[in-house]
C-alpha atoms as a PDB file:
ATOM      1  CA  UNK A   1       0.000   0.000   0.000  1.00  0.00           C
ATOM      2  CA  UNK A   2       1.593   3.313  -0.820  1.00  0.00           C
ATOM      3  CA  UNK A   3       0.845   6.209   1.763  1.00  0.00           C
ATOM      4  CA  UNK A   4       0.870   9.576   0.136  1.00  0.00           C
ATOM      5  CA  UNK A   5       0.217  13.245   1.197  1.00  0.00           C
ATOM      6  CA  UNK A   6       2.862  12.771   3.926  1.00  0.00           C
ATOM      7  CA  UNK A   7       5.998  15.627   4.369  1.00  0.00           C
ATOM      8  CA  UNK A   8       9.071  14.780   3.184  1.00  0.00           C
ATOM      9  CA  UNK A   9      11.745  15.533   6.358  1.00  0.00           C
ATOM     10  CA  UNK A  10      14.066  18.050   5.470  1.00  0.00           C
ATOM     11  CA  UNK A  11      17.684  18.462   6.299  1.00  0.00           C
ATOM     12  CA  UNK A  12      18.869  21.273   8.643  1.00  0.00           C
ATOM     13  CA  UNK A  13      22.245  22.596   9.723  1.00  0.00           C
ATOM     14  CA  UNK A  14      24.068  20.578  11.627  1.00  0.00           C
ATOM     15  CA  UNK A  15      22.422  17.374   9.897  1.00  0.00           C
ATOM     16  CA  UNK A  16      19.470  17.667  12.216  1.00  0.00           C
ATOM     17  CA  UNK A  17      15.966  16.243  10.687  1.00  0.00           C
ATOM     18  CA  UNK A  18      12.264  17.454  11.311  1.00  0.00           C
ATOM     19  CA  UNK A  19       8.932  16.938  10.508  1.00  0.00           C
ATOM     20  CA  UNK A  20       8.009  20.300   8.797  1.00  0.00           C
ATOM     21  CA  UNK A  21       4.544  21.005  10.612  1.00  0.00           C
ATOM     22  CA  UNK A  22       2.103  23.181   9.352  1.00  0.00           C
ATOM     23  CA  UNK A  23       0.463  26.383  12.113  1.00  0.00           C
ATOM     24  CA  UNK A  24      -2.451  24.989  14.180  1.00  0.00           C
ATOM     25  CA  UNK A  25      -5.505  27.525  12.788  1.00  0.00           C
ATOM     26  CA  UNK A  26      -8.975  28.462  14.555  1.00  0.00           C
ATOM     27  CA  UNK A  27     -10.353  25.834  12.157  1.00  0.00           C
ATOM     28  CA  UNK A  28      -7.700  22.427  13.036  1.00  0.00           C
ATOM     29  CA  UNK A  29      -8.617  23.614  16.900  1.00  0.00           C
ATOM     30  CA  UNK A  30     -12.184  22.993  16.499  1.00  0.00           C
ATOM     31  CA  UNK A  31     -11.939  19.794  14.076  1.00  0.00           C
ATOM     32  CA  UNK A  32      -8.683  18.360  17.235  1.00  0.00           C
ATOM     33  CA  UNK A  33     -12.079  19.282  19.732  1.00  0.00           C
ATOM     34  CA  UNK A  34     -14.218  17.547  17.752  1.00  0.00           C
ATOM     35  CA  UNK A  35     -11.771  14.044  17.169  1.00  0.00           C
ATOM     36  CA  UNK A  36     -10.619  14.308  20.936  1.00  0.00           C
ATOM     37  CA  UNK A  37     -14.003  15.079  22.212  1.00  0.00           C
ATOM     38  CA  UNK A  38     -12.093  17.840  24.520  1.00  0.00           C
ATOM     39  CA  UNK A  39     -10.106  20.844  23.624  1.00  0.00           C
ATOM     40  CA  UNK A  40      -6.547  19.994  22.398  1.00  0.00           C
ATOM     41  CA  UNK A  41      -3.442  21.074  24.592  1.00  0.00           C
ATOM     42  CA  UNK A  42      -0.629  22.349  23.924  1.00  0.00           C
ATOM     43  CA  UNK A  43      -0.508  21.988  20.124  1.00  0.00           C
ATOM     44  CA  UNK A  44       2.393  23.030  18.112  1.00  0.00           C
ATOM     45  CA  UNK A  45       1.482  22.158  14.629  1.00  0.00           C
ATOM     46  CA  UNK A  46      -0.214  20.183  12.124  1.00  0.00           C
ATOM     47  CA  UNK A  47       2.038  17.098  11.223  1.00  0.00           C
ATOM     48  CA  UNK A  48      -0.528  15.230   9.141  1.00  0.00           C
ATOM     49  CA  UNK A  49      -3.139  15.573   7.231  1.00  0.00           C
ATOM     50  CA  UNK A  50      -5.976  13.506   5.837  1.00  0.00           C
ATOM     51  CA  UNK A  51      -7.146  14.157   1.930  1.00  0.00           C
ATOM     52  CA  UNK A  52      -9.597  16.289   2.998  1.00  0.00           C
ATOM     53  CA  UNK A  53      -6.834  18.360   4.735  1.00  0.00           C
ATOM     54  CA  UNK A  54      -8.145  17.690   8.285  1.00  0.00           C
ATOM     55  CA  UNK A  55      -5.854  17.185  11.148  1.00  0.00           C
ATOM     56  CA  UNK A  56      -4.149  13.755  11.056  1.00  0.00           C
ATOM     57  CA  UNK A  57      -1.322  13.995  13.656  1.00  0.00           C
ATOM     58  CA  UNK A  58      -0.904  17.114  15.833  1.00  0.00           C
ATOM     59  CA  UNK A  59       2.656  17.970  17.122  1.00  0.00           C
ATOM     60  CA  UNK A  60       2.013  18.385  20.729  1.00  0.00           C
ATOM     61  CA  UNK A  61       4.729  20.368  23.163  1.00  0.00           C
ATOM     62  CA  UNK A  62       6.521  17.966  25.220  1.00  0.00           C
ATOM     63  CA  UNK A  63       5.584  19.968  28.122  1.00  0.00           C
ATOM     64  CA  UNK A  64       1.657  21.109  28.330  1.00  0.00           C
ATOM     65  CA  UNK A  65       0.351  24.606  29.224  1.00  0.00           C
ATOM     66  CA  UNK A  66      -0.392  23.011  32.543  1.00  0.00           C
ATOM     67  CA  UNK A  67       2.926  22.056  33.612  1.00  0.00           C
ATOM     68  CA  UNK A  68       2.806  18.330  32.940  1.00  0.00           C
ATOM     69  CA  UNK A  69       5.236  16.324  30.726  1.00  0.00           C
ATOM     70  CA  UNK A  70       4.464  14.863  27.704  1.00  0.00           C
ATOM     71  CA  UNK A  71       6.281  12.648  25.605  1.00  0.00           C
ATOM     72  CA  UNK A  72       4.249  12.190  22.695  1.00  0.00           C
ATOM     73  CA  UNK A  73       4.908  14.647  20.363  1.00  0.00           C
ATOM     74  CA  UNK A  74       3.103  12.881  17.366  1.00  0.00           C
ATOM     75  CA  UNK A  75      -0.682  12.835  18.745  1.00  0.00           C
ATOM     76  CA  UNK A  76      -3.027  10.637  16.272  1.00  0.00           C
ATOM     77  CA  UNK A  77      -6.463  12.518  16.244  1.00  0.00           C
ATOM     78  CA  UNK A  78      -8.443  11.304  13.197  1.00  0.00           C
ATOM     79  CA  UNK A  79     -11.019   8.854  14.526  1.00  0.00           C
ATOM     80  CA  UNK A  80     -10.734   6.473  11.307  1.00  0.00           C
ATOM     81  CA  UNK A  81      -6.854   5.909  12.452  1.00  0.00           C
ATOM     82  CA  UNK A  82      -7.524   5.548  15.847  1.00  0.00           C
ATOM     83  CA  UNK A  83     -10.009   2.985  15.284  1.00  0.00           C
ATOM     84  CA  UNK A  84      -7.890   1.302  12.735  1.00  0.00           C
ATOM     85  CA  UNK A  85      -4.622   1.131  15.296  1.00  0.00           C
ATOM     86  CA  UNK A  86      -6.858  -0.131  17.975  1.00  0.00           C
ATOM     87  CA  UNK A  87      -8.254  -2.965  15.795  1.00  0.00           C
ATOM     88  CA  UNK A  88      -4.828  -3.734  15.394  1.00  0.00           C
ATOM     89  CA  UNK A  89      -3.749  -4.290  18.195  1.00  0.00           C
ATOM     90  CA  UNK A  90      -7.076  -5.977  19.816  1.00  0.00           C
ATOM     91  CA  UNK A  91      -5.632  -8.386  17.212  1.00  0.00           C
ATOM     92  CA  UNK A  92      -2.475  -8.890  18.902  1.00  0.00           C
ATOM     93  CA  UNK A  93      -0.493  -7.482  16.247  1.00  0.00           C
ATOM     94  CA  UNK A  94       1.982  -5.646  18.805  1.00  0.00           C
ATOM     95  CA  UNK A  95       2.876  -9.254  19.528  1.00  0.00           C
ATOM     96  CA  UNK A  96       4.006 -10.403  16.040  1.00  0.00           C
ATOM     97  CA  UNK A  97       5.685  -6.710  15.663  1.00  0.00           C
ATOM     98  CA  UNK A  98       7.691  -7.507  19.209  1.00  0.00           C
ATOM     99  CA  UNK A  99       9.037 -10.769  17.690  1.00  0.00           C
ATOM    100  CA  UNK A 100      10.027  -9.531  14.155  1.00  0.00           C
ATOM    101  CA  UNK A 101      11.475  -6.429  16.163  1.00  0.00           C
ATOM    102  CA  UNK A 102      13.350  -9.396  18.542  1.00  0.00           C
ATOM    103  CA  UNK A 103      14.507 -10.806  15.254  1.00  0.00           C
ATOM    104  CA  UNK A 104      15.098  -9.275  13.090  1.00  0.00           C
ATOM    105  CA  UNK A 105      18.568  -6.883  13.708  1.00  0.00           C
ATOM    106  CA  UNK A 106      17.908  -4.692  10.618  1.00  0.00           C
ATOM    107  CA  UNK A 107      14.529  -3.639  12.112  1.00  0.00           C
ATOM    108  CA  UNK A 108      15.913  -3.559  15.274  1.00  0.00           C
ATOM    109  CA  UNK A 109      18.483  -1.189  13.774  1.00  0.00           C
ATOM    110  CA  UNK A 110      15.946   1.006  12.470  1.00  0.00           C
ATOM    111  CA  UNK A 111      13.628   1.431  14.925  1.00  0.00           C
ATOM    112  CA  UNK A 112      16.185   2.725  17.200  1.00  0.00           C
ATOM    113  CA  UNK A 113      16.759   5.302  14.560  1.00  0.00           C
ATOM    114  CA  UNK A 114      13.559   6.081  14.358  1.00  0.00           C
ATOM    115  CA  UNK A 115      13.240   6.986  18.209  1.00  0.00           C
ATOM    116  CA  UNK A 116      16.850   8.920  17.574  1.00  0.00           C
ATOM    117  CA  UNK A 117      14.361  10.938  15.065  1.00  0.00           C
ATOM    118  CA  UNK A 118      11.463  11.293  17.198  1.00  0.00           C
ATOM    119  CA  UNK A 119      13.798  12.662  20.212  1.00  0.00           C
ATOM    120  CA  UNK A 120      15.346  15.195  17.846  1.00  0.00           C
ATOM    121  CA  UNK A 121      11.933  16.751  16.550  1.00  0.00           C
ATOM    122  CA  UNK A 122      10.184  17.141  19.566  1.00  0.00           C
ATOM    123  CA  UNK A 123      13.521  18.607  21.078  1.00  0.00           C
ATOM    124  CA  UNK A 124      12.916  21.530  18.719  1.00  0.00           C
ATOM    125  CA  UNK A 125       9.798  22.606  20.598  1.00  0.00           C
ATOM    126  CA  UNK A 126      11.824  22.191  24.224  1.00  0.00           C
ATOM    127  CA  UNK A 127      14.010  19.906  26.494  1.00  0.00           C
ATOM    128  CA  UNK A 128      11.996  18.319  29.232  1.00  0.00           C
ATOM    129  CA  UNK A 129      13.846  16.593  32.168  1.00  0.00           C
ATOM    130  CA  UNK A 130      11.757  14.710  33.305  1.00  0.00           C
ATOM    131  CA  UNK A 131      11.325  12.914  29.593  1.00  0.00           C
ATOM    132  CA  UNK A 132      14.480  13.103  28.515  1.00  0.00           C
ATOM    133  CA  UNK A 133      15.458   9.976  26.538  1.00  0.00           C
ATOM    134  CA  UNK A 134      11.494   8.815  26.254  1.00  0.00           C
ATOM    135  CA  UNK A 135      10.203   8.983  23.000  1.00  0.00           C
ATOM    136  CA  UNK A 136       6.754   7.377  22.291  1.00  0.00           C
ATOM    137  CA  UNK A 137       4.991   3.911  21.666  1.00  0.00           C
ATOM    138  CA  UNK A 138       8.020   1.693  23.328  1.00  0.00           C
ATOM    139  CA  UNK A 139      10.334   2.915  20.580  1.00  0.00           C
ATOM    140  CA  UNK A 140      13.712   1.851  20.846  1.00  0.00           C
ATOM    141  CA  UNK A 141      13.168  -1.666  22.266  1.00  0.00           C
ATOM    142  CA  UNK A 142       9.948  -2.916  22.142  1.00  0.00           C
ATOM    143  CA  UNK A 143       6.609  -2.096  20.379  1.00  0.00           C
ATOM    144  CA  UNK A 144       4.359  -0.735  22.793  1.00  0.00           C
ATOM    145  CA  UNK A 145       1.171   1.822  21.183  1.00  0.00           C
ATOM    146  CA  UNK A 146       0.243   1.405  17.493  1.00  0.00           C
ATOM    147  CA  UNK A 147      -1.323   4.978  18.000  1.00  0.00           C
ATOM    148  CA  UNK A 148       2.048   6.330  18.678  1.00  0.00           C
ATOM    149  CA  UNK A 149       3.991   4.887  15.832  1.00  0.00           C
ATOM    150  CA  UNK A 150       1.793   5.582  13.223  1.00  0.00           C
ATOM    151  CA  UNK A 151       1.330   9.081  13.960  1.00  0.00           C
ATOM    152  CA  UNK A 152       5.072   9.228  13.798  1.00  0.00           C
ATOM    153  CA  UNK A 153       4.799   7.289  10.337  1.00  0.00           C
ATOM    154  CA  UNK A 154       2.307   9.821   9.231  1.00  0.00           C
ATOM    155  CA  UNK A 155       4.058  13.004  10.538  1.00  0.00           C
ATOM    156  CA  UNK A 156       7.866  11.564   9.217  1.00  0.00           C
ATOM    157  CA  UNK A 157       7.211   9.893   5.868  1.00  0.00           C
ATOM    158  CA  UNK A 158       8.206   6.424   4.700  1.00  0.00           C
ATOM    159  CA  UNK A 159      11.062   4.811   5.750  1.00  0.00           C
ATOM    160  CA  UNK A 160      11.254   6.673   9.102  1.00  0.00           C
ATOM    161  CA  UNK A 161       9.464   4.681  11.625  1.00  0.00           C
ATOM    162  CA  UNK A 162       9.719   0.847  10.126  1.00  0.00           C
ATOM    163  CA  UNK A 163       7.210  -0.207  12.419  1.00  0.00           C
ATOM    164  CA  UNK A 164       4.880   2.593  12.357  1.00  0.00           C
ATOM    165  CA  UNK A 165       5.011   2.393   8.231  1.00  0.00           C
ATOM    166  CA  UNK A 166       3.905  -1.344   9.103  1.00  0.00           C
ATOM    167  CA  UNK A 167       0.956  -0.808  10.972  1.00  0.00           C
ATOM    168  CA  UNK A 168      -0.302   1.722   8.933  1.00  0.00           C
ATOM    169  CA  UNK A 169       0.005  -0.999   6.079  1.00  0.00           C
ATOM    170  CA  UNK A 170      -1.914  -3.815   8.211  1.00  0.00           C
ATOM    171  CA  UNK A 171      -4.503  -1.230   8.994  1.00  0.00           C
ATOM    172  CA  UNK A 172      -7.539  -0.936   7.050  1.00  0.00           C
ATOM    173  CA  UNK A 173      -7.298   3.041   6.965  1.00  0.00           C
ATOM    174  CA  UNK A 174      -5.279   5.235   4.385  1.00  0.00           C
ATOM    175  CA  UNK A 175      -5.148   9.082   4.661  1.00  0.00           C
ATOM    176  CA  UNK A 176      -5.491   8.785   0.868  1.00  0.00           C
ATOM    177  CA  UNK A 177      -9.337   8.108   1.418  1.00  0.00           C
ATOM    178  CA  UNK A 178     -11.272  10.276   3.234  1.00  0.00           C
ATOM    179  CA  UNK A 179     -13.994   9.306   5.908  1.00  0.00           C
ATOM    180  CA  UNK A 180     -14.197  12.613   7.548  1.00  0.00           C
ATOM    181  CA  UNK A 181     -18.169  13.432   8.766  1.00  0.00           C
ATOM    182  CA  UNK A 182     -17.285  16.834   8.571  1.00  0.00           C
ATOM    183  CA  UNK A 183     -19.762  19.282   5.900  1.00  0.00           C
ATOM    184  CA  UNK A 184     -17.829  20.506   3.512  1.00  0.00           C
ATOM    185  CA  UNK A 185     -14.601  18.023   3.126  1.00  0.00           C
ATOM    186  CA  UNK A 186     -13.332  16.731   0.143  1.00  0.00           C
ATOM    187  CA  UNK A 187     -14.224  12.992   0.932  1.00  0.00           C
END
């Protein structure tokens, strides 16, 4: 399955990579309310969007307006991929993934860079002590949340998060088809 309407990462001085995000408007706030069923916090950008051009993956501050920590900088909003990352892994699919990831030293390999990447863009937005070295959804060792890793897939591109890009190709959800129930999208 080929993903499309994903950002390419681009380079930056020093040979640093990041997710270019696009600004959070009046608009993505109410459609993030209206996925989340609450308000979202502490929203940095847009790292993903659906066809329609709804919010896919919002880049969330890896500390919140209230004070509190938070490691996952790739947030997973649209319902459809939500749903489709929690059928997966009702199916036990993080098991498999943990065993391929066990091995398979390629993967392993891979994955680790893939939390190395995920460190490095949310670092833009702020160093937070208390999650220092955590990135999201078990990355490096050990597959953990499906919601995680595929909003990293979707915010990063192919070839980024090797597991991520997997679950996304298990799941029965594409951003390439739009099941928005919002008036007015291009679905």
């Amino acid at each position: 399955m080929t993903i499309q309407h994903r950002p390419r990462r681009r380079r930056y001085p020093g040979d640093v990579t990041t997710v270019p995000l696009s600004p959070v408007s009046d608009a993505d706030l109410e459609v993030l309310r209206e996925q989340l069923g609450r308000p979202s916090r502490g929203a940095v950008g847009i790292a993903a969007r659906c066809v329609c051009g709804n919010p896919t993956v919002v880049a969330t501050s890896p500390r919140l307006p209230d004070g509190t920590p938070f490691p996952t900088f790739y947030y997973l909003t649209h319902p459809a991929a939500t749903v489709a990352m929690s059928v997966l892994e009702a199916d036990h699919v993080m098991r498999a993934l943990n065993d391929e990831l066990a091995d398979d030293e390629d993967l392993a390999a891979a994955y680790a860079a893939a939390h190395e990447a995920y460190l490095r863009d949310r670092a833009v937005y702020g160093e937070v002590e208390e999650i220092d070295g955590i990135s999201a959804g078990g990355m490096p060792t050990r597959v953990k949340c499906l919601h995680a890793l595929a909003g990293h897939a979707l915010a990063a591109g192919p070839g980024v998060n090797p597991i991520g890009d997997r679950a996304l190709e298990l799941s029965s959800w594409s951003p390439d088809r739009c099941v928005c129930e919002r008036p007015g999208n291009a679905g």
